[in-house]
PDB file of N, CA and C in Angstrom:
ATOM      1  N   UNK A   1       7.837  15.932-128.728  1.00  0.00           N
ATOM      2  CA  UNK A   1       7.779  14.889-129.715  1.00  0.00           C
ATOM      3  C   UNK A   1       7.631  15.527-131.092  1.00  0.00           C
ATOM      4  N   UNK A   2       8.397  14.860-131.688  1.00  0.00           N
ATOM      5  CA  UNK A   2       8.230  15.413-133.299  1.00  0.00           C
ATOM      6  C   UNK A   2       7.407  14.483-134.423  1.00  0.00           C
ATOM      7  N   UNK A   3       7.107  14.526-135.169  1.00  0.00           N
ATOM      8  CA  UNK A   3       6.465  13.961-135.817  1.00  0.00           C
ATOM      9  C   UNK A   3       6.973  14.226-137.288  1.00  0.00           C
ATOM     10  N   UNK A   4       7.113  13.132-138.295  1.00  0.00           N
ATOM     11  CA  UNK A   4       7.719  12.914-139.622  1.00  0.00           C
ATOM     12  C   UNK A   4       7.003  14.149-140.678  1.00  0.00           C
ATOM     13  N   UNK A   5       7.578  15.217-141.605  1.00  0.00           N
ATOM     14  CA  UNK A   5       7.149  15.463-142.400  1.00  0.00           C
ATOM     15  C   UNK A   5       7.032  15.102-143.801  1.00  0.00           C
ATOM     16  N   UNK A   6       8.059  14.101-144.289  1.00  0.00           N
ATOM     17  CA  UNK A   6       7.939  12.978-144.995  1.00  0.00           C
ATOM     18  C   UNK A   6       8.200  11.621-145.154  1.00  0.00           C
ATOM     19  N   UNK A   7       8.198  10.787-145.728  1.00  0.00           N
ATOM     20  CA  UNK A   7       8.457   9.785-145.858  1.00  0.00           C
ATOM     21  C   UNK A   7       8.634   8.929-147.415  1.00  0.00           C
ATOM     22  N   UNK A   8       9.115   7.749-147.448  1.00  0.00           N
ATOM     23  CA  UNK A   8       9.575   7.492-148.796  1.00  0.00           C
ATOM     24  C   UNK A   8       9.768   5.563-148.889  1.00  0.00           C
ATOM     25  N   UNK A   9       9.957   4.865-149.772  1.00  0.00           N
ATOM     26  CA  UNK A   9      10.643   3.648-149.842  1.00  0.00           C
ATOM     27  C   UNK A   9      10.468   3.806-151.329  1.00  0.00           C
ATOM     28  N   UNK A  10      12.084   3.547-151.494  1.00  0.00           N
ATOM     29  CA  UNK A  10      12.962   2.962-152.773  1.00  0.00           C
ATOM     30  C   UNK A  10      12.840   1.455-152.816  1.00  0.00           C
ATOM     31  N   UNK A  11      13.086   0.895-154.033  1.00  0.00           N
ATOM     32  CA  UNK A  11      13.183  -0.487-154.897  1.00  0.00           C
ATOM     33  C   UNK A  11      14.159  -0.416-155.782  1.00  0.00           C
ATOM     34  N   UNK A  12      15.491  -0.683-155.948  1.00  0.00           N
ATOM     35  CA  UNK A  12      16.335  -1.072-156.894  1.00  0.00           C
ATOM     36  C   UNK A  12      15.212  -1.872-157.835  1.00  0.00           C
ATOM     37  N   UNK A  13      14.548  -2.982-157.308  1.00  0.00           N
ATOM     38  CA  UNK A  13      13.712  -3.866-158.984  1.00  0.00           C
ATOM     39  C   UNK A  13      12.822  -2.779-159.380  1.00  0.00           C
ATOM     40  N   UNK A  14      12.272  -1.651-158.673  1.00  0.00           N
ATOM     41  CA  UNK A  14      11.395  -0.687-159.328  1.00  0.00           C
ATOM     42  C   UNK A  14      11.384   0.612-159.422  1.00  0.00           C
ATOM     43  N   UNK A  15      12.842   0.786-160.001  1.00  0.00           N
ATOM     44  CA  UNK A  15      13.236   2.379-160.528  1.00  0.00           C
ATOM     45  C   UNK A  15      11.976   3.296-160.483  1.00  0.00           C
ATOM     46  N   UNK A  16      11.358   3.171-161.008  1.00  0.00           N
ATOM     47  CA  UNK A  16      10.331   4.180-162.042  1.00  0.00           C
ATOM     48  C   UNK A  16       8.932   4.188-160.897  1.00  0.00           C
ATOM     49  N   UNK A  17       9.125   3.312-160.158  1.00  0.00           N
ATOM     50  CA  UNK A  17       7.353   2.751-159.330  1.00  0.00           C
ATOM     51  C   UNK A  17       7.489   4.063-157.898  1.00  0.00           C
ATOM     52  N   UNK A  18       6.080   4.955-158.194  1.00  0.00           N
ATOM     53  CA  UNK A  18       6.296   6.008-156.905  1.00  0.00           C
ATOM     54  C   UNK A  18       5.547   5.690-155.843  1.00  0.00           C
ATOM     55  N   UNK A  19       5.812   5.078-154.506  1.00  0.00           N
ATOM     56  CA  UNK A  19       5.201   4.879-153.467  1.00  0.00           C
ATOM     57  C   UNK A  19       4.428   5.789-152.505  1.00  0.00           C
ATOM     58  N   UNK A  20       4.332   7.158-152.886  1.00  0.00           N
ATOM     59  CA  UNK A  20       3.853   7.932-152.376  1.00  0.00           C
ATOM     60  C   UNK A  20       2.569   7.830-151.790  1.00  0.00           C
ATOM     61  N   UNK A  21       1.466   7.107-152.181  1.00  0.00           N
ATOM     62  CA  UNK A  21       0.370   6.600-151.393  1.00  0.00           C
ATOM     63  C   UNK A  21       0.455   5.734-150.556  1.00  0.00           C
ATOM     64  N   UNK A  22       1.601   4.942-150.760  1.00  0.00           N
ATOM     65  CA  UNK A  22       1.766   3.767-149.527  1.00  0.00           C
ATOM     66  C   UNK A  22       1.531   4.139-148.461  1.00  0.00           C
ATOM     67  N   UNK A  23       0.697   3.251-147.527  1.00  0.00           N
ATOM     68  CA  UNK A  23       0.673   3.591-145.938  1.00  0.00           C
ATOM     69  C   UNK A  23       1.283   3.340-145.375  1.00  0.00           C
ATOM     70  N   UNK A  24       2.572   2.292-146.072  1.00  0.00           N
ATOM     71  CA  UNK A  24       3.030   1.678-145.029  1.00  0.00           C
ATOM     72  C   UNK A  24       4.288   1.757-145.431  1.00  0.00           C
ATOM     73  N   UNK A  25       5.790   1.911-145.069  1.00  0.00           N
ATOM     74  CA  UNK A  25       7.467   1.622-145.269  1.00  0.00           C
ATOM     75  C   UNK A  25       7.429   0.657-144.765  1.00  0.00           C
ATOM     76  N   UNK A  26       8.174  -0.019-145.968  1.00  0.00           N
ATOM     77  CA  UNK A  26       8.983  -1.632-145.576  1.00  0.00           C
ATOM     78  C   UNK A  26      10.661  -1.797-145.337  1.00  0.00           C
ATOM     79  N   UNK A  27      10.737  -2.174-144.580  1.00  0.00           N
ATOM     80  CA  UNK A  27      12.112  -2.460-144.059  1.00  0.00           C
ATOM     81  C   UNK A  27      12.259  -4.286-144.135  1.00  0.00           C
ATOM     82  N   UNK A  28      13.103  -4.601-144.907  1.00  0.00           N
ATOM     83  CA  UNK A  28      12.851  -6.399-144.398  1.00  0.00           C
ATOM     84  C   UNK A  28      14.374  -6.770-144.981  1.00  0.00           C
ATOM     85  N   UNK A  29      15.502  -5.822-144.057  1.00  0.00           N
ATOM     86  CA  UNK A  29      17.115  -6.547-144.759  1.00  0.00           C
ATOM     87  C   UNK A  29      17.399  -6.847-145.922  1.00  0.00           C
ATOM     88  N   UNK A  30      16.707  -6.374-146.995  1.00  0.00           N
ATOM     89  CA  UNK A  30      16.921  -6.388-147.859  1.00  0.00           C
ATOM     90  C   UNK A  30      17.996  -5.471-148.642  1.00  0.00           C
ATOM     91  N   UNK A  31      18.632  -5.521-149.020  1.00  0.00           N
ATOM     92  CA  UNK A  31      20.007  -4.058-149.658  1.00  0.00           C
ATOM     93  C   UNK A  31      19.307  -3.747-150.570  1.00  0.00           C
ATOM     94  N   UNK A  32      18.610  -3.733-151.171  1.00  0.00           N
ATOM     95  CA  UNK A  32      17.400  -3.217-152.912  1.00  0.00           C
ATOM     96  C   UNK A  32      16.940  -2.738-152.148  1.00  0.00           C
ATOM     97  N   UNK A  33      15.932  -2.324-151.088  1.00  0.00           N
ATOM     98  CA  UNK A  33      15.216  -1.832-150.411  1.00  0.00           C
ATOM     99  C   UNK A  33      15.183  -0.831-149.233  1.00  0.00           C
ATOM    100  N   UNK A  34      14.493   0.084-150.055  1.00  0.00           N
ATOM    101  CA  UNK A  34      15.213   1.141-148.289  1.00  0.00           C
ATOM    102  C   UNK A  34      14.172   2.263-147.981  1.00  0.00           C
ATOM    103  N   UNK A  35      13.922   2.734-146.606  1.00  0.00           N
ATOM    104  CA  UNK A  35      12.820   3.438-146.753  1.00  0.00           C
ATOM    105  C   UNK A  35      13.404   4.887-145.433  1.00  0.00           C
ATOM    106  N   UNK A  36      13.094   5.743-146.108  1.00  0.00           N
ATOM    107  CA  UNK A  36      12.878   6.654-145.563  1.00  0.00           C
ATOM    108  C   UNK A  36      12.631   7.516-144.911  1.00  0.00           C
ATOM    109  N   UNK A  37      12.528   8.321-143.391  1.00  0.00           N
ATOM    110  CA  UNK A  37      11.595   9.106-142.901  1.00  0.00           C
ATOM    111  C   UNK A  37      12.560  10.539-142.297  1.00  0.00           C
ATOM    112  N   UNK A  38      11.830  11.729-142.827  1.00  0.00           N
ATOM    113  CA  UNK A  38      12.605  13.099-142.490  1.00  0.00           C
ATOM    114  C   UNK A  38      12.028  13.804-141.679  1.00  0.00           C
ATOM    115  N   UNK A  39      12.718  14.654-140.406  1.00  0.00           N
ATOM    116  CA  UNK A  39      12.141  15.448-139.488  1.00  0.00           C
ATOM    117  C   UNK A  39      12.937  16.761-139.797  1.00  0.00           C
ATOM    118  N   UNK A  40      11.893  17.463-139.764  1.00  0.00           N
ATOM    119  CA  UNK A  40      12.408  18.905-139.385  1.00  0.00           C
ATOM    120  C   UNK A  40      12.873  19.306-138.193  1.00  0.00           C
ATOM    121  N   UNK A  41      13.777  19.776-137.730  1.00  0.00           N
ATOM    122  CA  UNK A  41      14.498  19.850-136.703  1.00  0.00           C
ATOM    123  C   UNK A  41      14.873  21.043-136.532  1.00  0.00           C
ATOM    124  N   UNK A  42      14.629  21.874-137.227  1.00  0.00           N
ATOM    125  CA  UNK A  42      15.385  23.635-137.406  1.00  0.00           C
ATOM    126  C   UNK A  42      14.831  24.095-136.498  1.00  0.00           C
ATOM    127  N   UNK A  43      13.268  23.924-136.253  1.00  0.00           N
ATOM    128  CA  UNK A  43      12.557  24.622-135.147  1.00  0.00           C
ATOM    129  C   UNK A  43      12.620  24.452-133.753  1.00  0.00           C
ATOM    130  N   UNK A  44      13.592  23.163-133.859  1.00  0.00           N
ATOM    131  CA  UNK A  44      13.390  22.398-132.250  1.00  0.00           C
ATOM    132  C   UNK A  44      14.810  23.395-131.329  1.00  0.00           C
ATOM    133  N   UNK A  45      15.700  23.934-132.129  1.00  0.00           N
ATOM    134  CA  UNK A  45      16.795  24.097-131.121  1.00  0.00           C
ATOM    135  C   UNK A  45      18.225  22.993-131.103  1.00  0.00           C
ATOM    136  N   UNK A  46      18.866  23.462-129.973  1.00  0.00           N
ATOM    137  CA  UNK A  46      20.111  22.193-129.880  1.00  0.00           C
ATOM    138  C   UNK A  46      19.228  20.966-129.545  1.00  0.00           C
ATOM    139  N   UNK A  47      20.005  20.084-130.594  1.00  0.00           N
ATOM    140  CA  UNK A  47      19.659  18.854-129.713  1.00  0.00           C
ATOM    141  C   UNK A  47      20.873  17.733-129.713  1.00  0.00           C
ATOM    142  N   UNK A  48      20.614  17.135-128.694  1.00  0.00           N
ATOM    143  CA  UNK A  48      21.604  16.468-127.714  1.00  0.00           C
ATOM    144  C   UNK A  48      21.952  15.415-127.796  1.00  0.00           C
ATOM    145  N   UNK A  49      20.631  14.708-127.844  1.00  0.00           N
ATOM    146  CA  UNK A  49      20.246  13.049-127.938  1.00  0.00           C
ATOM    147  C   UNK A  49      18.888  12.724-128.887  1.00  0.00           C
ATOM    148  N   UNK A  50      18.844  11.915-129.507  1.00  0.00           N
ATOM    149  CA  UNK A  50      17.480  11.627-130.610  1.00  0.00           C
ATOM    150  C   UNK A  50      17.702   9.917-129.865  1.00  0.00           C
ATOM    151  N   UNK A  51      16.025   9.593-130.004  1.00  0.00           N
ATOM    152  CA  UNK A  51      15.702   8.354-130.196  1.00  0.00           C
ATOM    153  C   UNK A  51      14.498   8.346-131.551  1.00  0.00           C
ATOM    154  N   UNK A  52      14.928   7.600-132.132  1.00  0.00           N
ATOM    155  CA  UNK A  52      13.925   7.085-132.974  1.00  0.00           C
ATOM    156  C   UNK A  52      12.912   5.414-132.977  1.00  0.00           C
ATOM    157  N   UNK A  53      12.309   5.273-132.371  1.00  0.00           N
ATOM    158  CA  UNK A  53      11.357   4.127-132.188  1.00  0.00           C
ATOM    159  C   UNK A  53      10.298   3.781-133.472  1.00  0.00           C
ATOM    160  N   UNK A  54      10.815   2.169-133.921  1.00  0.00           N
ATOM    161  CA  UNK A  54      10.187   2.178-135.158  1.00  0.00           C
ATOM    162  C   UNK A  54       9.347   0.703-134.219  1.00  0.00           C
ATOM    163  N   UNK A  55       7.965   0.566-134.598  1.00  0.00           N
ATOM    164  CA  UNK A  55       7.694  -0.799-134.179  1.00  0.00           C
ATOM    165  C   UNK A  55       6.899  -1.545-135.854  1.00  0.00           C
ATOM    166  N   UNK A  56       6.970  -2.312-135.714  1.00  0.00           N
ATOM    167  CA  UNK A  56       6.645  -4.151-137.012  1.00  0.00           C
ATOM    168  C   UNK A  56       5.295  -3.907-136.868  1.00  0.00           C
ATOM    169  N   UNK A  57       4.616  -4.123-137.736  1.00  0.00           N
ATOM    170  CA  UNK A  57       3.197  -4.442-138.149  1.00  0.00           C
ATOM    171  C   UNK A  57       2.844  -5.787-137.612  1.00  0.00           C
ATOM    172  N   UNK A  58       3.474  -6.286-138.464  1.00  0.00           N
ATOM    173  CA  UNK A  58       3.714  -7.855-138.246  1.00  0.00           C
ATOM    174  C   UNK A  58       4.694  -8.499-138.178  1.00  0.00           C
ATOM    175  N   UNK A  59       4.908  -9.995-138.001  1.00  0.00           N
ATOM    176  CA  UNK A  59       6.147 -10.397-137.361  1.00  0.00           C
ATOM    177  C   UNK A  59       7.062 -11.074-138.597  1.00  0.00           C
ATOM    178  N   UNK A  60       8.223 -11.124-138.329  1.00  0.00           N
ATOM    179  CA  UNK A  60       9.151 -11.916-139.503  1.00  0.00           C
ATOM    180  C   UNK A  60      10.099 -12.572-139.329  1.00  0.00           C
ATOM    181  N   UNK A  61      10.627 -13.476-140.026  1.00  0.00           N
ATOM    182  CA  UNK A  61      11.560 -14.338-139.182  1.00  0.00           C
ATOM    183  C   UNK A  61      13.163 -13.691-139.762  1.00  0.00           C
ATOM    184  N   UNK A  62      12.998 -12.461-140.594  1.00  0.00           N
ATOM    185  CA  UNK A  62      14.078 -11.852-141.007  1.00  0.00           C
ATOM    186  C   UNK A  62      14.539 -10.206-140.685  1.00  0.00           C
ATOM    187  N   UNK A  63      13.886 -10.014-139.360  1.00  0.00           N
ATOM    188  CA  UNK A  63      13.469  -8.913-138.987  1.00  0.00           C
ATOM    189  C   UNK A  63      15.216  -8.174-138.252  1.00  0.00           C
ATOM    190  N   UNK A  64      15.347  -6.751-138.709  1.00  0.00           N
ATOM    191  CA  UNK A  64      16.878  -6.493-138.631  1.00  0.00           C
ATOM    192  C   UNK A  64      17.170  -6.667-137.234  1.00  0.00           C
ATOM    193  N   UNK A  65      18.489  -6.954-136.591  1.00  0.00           N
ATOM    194  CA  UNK A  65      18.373  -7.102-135.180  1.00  0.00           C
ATOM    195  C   UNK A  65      18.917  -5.800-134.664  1.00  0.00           C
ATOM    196  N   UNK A  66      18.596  -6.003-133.300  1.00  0.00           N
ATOM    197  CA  UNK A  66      18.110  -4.592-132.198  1.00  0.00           C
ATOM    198  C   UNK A  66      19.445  -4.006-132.293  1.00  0.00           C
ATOM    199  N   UNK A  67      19.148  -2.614-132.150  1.00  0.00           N
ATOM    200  CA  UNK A  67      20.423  -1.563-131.939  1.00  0.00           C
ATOM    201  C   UNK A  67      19.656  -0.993-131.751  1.00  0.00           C
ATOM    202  N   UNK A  68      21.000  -0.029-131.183  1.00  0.00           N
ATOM    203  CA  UNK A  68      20.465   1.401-130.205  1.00  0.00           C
ATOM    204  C   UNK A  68      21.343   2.429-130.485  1.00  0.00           C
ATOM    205  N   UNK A  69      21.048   3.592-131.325  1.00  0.00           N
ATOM    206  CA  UNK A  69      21.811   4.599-131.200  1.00  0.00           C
ATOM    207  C   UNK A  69      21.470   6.027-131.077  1.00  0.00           C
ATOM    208  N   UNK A  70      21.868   6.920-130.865  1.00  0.00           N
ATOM    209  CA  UNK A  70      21.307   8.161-130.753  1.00  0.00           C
ATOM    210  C   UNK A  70      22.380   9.220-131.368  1.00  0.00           C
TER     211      UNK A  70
END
């Protein structure tokens, strides 16, 4: 298992605003909005297949729908 060495979320309405303390990335279908997360992978070797598993805090009635890719 790997674990994120960074992370990020952009705002088109807030150019200039740095989220870097945020605890939390928001994802909510929005196209202004987009968030981030990077793994280092150099150390791991070939790899074959990736899953990435994101789970909701809380619930929404605009929440992106399910896909699966690797």
């Amino acid at each position: 298992m790997l674990t994120p060495e960074a992370d990020a979320r952009v705002e088109a309405a807030n150019p200039n605003t740095n989220y870097g303390n945020a605890s939390t990335l928001i994802i909510d279908g929005d196209p202004q909005r987009e968030s981030y997360v990077r793994f280092n992978v150099q150390c791991v070797g070939t790899i074959q297949q990736a899953t990435l598993r994101l789970f909701a805090s809380n619930g929404t009635t605009k929440a992106p729908r399910s896909a699966r890719g690797s």
